[in-house]
Protein backbone atom coordinates (compact mmCIF):
# COMPACT_ATOMS: atom_id res chain seq x y z
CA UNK A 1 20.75 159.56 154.95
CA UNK A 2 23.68 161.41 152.57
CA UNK A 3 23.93 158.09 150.64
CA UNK A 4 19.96 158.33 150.00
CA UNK A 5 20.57 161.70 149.44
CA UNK A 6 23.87 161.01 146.92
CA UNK A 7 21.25 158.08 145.30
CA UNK A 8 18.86 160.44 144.51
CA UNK A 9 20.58 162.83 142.98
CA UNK A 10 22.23 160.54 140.78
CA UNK A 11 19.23 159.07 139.16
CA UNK A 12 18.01 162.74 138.90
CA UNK A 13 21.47 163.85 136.80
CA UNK A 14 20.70 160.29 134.88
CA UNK A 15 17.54 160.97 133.83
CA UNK A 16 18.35 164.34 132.91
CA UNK A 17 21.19 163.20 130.55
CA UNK A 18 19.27 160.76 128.86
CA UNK A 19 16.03 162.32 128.16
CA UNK A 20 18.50 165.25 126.35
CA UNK A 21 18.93 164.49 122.92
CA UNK A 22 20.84 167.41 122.71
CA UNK A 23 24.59 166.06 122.28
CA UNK A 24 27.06 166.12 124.35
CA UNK A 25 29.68 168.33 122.56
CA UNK A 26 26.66 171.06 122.20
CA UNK A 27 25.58 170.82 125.92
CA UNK A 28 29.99 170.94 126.50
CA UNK A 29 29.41 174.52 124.79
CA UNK A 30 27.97 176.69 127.11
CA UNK A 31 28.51 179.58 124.96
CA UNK A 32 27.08 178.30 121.56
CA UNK A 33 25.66 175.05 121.21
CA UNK A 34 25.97 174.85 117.53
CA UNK A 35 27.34 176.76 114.78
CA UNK A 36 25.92 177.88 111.31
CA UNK A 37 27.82 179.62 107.81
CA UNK A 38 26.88 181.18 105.07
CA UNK A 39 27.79 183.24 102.10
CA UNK A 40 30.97 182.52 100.51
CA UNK A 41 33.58 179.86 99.54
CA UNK A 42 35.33 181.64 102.68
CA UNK A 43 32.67 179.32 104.91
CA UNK A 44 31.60 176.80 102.59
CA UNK A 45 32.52 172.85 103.03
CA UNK A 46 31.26 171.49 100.47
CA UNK A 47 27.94 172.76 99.03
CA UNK A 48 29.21 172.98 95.31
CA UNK A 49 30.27 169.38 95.25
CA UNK A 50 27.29 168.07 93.18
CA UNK A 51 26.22 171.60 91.75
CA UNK A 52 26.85 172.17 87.83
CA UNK A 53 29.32 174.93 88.13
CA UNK A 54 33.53 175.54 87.47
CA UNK A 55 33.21 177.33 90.89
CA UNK A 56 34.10 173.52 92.84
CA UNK A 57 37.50 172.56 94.64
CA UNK A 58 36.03 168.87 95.28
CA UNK A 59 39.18 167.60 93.11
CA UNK A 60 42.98 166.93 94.11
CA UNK A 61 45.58 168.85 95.41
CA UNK A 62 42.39 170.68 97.32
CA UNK A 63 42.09 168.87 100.84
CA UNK A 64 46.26 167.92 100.44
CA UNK A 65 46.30 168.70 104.42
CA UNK A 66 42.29 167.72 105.66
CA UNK A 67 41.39 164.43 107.19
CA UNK A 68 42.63 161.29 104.94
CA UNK A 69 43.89 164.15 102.46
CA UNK A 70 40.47 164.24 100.97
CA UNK A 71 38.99 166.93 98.78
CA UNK A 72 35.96 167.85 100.79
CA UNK A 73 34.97 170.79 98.68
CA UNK A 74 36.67 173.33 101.14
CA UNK A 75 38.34 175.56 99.08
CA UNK A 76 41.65 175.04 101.03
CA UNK A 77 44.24 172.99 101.78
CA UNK A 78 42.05 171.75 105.00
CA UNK A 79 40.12 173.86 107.15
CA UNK A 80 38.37 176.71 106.65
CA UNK A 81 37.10 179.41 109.42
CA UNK A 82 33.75 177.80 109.74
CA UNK A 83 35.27 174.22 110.87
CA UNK A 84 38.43 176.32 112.77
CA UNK A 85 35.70 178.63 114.72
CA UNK A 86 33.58 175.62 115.85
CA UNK A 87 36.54 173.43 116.90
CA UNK A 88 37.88 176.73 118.58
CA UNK A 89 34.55 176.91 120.55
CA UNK A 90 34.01 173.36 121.46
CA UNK A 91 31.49 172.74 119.54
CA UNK A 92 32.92 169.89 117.08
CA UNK A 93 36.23 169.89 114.45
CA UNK A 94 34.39 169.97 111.23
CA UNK A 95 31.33 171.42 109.97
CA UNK A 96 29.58 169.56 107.35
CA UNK A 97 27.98 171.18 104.23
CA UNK A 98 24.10 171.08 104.62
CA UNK A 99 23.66 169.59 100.70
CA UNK A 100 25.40 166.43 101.61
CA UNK A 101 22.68 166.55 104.84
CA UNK A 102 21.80 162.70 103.83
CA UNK A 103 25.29 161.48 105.32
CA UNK A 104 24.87 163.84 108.45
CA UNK A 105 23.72 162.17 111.50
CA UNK A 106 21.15 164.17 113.66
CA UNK A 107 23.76 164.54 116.13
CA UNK A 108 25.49 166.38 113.55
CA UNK A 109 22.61 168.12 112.29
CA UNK A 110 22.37 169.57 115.89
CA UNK A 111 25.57 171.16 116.26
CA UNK A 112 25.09 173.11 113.25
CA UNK A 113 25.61 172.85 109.47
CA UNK A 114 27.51 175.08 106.61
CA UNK A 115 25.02 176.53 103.82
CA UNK A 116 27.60 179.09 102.53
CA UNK A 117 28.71 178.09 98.57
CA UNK A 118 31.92 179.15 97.52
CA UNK A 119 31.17 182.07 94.52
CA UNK A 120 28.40 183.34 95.84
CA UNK A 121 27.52 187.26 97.22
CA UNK A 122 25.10 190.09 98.62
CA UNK A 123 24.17 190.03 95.20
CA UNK A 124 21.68 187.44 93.72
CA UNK A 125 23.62 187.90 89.98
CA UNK A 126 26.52 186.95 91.38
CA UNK A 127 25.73 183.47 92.65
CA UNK A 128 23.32 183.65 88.90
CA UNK A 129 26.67 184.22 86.87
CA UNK A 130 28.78 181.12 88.60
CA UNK A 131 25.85 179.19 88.91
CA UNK A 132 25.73 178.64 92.48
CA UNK A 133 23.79 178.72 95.51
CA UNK A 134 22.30 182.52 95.92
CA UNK A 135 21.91 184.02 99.78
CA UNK A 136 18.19 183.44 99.50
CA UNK A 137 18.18 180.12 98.43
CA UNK A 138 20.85 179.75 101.70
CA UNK A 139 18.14 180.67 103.50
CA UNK A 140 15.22 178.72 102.37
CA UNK A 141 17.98 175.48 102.85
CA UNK A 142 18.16 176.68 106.69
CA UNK A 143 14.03 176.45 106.82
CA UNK A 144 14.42 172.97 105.51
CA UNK A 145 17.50 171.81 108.29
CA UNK A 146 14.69 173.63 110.89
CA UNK A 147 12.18 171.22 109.32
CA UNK A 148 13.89 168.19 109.71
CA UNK A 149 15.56 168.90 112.96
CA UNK A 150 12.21 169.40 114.44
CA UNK A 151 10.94 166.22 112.93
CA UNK A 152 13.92 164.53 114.38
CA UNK A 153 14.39 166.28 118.03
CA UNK A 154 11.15 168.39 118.03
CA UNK A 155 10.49 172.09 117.86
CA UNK A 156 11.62 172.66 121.52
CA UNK A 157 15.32 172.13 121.62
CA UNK A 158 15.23 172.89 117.77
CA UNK A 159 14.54 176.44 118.95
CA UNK A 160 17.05 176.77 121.72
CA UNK A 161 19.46 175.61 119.17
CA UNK A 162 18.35 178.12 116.48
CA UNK A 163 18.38 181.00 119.27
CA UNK A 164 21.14 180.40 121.04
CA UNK A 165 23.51 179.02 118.03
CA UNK A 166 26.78 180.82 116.63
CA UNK A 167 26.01 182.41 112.98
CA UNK A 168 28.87 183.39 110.47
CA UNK A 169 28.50 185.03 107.08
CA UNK A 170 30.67 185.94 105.12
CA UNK A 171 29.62 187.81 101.51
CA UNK A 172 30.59 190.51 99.66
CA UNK A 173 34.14 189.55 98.30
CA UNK A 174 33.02 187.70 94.74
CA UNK A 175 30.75 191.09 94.31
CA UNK A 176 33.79 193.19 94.68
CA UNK A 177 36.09 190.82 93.01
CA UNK A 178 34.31 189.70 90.28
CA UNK A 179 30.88 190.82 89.50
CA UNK A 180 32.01 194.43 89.77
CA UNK A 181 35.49 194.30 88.23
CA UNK A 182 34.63 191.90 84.97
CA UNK A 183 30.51 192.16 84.48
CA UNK A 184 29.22 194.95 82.57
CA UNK A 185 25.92 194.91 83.99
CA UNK A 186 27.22 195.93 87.27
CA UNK A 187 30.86 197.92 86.17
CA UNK A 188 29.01 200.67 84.56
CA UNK A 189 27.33 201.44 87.90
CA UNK A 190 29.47 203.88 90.05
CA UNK A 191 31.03 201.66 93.04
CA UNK A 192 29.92 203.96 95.57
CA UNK A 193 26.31 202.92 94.49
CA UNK A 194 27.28 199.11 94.06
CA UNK A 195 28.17 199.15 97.58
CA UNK A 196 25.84 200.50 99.23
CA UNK A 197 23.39 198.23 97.55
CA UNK A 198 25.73 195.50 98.67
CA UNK A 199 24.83 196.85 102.35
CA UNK A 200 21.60 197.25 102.17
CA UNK A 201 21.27 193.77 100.93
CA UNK A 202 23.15 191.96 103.16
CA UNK A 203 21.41 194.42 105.87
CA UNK A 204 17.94 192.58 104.12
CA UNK A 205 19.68 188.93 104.81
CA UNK A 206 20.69 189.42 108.18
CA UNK A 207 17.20 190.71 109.06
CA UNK A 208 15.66 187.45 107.39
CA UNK A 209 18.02 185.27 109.43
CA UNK A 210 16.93 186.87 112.61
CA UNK A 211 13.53 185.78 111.70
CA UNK A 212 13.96 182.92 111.76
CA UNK A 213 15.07 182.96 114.88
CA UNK A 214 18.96 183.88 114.85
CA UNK A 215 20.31 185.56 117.32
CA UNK A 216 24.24 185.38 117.56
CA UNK A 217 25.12 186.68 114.06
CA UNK A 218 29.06 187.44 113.09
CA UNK A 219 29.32 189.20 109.90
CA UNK A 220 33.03 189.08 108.60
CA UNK A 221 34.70 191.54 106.19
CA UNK A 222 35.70 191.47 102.85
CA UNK A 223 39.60 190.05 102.56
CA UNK A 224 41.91 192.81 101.18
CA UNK A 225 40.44 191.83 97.57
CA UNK A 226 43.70 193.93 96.22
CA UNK A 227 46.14 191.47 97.66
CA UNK A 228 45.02 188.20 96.41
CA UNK A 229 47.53 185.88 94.32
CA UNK A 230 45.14 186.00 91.34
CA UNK A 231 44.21 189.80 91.85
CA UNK A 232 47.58 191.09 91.79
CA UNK A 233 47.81 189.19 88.40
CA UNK A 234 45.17 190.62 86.57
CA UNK A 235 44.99 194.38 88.34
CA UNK A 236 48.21 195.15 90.49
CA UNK A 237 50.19 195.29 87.13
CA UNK A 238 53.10 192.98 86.11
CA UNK A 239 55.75 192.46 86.39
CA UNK A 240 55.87 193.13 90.09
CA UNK A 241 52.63 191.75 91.03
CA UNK A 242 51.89 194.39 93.70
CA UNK A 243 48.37 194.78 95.73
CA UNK A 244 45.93 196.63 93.53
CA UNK A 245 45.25 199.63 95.40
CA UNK A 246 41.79 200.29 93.71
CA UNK A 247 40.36 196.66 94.97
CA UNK A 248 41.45 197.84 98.28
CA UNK A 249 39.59 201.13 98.51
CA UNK A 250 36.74 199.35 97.38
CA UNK A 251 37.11 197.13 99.67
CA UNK A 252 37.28 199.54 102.59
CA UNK A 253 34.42 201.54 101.59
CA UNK A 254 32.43 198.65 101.25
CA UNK A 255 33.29 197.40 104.32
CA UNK A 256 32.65 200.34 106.14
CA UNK A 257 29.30 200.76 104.91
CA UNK A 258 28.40 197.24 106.01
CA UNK A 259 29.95 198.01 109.41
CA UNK A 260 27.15 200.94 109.46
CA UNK A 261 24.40 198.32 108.50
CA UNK A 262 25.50 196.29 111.30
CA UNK A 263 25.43 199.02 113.55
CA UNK A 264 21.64 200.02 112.68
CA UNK A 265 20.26 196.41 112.81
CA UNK A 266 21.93 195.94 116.61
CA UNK A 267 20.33 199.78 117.81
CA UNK A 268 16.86 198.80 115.82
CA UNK A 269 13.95 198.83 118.87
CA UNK A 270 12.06 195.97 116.44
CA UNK A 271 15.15 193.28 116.47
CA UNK A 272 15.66 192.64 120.33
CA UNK A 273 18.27 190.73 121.63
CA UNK A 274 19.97 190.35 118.03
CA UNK A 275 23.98 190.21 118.83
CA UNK A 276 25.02 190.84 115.51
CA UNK A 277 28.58 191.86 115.12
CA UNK A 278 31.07 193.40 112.53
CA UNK A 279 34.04 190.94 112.25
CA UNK A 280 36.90 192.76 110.60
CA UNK A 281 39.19 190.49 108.83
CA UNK A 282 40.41 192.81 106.27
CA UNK A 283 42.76 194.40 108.78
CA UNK A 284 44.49 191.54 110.51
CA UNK A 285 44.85 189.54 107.51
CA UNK A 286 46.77 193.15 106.23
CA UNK A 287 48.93 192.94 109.17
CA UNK A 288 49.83 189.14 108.89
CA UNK A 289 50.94 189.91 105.00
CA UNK A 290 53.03 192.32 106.50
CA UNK A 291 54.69 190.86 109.33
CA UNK A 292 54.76 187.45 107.59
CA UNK A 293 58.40 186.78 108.47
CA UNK A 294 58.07 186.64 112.21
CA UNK A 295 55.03 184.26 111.53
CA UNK A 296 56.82 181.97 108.87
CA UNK A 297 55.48 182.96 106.13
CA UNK A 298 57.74 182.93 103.38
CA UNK A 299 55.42 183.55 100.64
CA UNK A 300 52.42 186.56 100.65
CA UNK A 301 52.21 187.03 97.17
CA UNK A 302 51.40 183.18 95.56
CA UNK A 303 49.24 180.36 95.80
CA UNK A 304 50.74 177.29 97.01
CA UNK A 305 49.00 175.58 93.84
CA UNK A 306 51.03 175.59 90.68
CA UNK A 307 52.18 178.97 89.84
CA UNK A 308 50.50 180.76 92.26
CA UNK A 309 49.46 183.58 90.56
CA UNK A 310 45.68 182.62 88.46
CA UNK A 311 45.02 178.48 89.45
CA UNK A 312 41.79 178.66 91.67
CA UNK A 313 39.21 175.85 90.95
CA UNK A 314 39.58 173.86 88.36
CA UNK A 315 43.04 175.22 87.74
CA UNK A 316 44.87 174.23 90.47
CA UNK A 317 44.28 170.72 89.76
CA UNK A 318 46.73 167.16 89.61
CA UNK A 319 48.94 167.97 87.43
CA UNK A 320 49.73 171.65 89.07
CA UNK A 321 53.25 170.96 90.46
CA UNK A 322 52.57 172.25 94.53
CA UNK A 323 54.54 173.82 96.84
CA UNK A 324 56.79 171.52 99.58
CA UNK A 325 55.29 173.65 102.94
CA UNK A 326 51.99 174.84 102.43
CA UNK A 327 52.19 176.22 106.17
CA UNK A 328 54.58 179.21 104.61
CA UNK A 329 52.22 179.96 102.50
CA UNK A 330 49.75 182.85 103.13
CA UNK A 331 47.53 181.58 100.17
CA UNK A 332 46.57 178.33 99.01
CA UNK A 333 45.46 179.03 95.90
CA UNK A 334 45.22 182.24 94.14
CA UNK A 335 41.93 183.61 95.84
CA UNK A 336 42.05 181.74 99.17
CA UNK A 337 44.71 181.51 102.57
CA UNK A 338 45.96 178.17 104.04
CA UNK A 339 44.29 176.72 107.09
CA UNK A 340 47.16 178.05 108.88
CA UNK A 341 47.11 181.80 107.24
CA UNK A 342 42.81 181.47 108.62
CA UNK A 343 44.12 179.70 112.32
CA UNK A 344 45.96 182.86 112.56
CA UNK A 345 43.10 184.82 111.41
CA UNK A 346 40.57 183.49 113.63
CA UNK A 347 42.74 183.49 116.95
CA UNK A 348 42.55 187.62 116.02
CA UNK A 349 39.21 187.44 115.60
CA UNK A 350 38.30 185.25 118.71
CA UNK A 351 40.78 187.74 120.85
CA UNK A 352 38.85 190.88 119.31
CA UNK A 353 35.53 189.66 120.68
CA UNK A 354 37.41 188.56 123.98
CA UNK A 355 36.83 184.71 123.90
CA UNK A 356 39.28 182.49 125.28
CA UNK A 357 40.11 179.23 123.16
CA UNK A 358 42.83 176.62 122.44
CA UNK A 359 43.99 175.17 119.35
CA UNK A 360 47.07 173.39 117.59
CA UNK A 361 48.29 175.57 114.80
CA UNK A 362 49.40 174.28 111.59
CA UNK A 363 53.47 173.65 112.31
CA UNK A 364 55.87 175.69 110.42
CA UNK A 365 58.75 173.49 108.56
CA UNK A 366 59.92 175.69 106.22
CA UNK A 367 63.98 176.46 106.39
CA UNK A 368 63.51 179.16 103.56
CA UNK A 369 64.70 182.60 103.88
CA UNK A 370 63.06 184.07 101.11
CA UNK A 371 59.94 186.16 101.54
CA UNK A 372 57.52 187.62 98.75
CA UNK A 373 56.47 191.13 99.95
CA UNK A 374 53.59 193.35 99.58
């Protein structure tokens, strides 16, 4: 009688697995079976590849440290948050960039795809001025991967996915950065004003993507814009190179008015069920620059690429002489960390929303004593 019993059962769990076309990392997941980005070159993995734009990293050194040392188009040395988050969860290692979607399998397709493009912002002339992918276009490529995904798995599980998938977005810093600091037809505009358009704009996104059906929405910061390699160039004043102060206000106020945003759209009577949270990375990535030493960091204040202190893109190219660790390194290039500098960045925020994960960081090599300060 038991082993009738055991019989059954089996050919009930057998069935069961095979009529799910669900795969089997997603279904490992019980948290988030897959995991979506967009917004920035922050969370993008590729998007800009075949786009006709200077705002690309798919060239040598980039990818010196990804899989087969190949330039995916992260803007990076290897991973970025988006592929460090989902390998952190279970879901899968990498996350592939939605506009290479005819090399994706469906079981990739499944557990989620990256739409973010590296330049890009809460404001449409931003992405217009680098000439690449704006937030709304973002979001009319997720109607298309819904599209597909239902024509290959069917609207069923393609809505469990949608509703019960991990969101990221990250948007805000090439406004700050860029559009505001070197475009007339935003730097006459009072920042105060600037920003709060940049909230109630990404406040606009966020209540499109839950919409269409999003549910599980994290919303990271701006970086401390004042502190990058390249910004420290051009604003913190030479010869010294310190954090421009002014980039960092404005990146606090901005931030706090998208933490209010965030706030309304989770109280709102109209959007139930919509877990959408503030991520604050501004703060912790502060407090790794300044305790770099006992994390082994050596250098908070270059890129690894060339100089360190303007090659981004194009510039840090083949011929840039690179440095021998990238792993004490906070930045990679002059706008963006290391995969180690965002390990470390993501284990504070997985901590900060009380998830419990495991991952190998990057090792630390370097024998140097020397540290670059704040």
């Amino acid at each position: 009688m038991d082993y009738l019993l055991c019989e059954k059962m089996l050919v009930i769990i057998v069935l069961v697995f095979f009529s799910n076309r669900i795969p089997n990392v997603a279904a490992a997941n019980a948290t988030y079976p897959a995991l979506f980005a967009f917004g920035d070159s922050i969370l993008d993995t590729g998007n800009n590849n075949d786009r006709w734009t200077l705002t690309k990293c798919n060239h040598h050194p980039y990818g010196r440290d990804f899989e087969g040392e190949i330039p995916s188009g992260r803007f990076c040395n290897g991973k970025v948050p988006t592929d460090i988050i989902a390998g952190a969860l279970g879901i899968k290692q990498t996350v592939p960039a939605f506009q290479l979607h005819d090399n994706i399998t469906v079981d990739d397709l499944a557990t989620g795809v990256c739409f973010a493009s590296g330049g890009s912002g809460n404001d449409d002339f931003t992405a217009e001025f680098l000439g690449v992918i704006k937030l709304s276009d973002q979001l009319e490529n997720f109607k298309a991967y819904i599209q597909n995904l239902d024509a290959a798995i069917g609207p069923q599980k393609v809505a469990s996915i949608i509703s019960n998938g991990l969101y990221l977005v990250s948007a805000g810093n090439n406004d700050i950065a860029i559009t505001y600091s070197y475009n007339i037809l935003r730097g006459t505009m009072d920042f105060q004003t600037y920003a709060d358009n940049l909230a109630l704009w990404a406040s606009d996104f966020l209540n499109s993507l839950y919409q269409l059906g999003a549910r599980h929405v994290w919303v990271l910061s701006t970086l401390p814009l004042g502190c990058l390699p390249s910004t420290r160039t051009l604003q913190g004043g030479l010869p010294f190179r310190p954090c421009s102060d002014k980039l960092n206000n404005e990146s606090v106020y901005f931030n706090s008015k998208l933490e209010e945003k965030i706030s309304t759209l989770k109280n709102q009577t109209n959007l139930p069920n919509f877990d959408v949270r503030f991520i604050d990375v501004y703060n912790p990535i502060l407090e790794l620059m300044q305790n770099a030493a006992s994390k082994g960091f050596t250098n908070v204040a270059n890129g690894c690429c060339g100089t360190g202190v303007i090659e981004l893109g194009p510039l840090c190219n083949s011929f840039d002489i690179l440095c021998q660790n990238t792993s004490s390194y906070f930045f990679w290039d002059a706008a963006h960390p290391t995969q180690r500098a965002y390990e470390l960045i993501v284990d504070d925020i997985l901590k900060a929303n009380n998830i419990s994960s495991s991952f190998n960081y990057s090792p630390t090599t370097s024998t140097s004593a020397c540290l670059d300060v704040l």
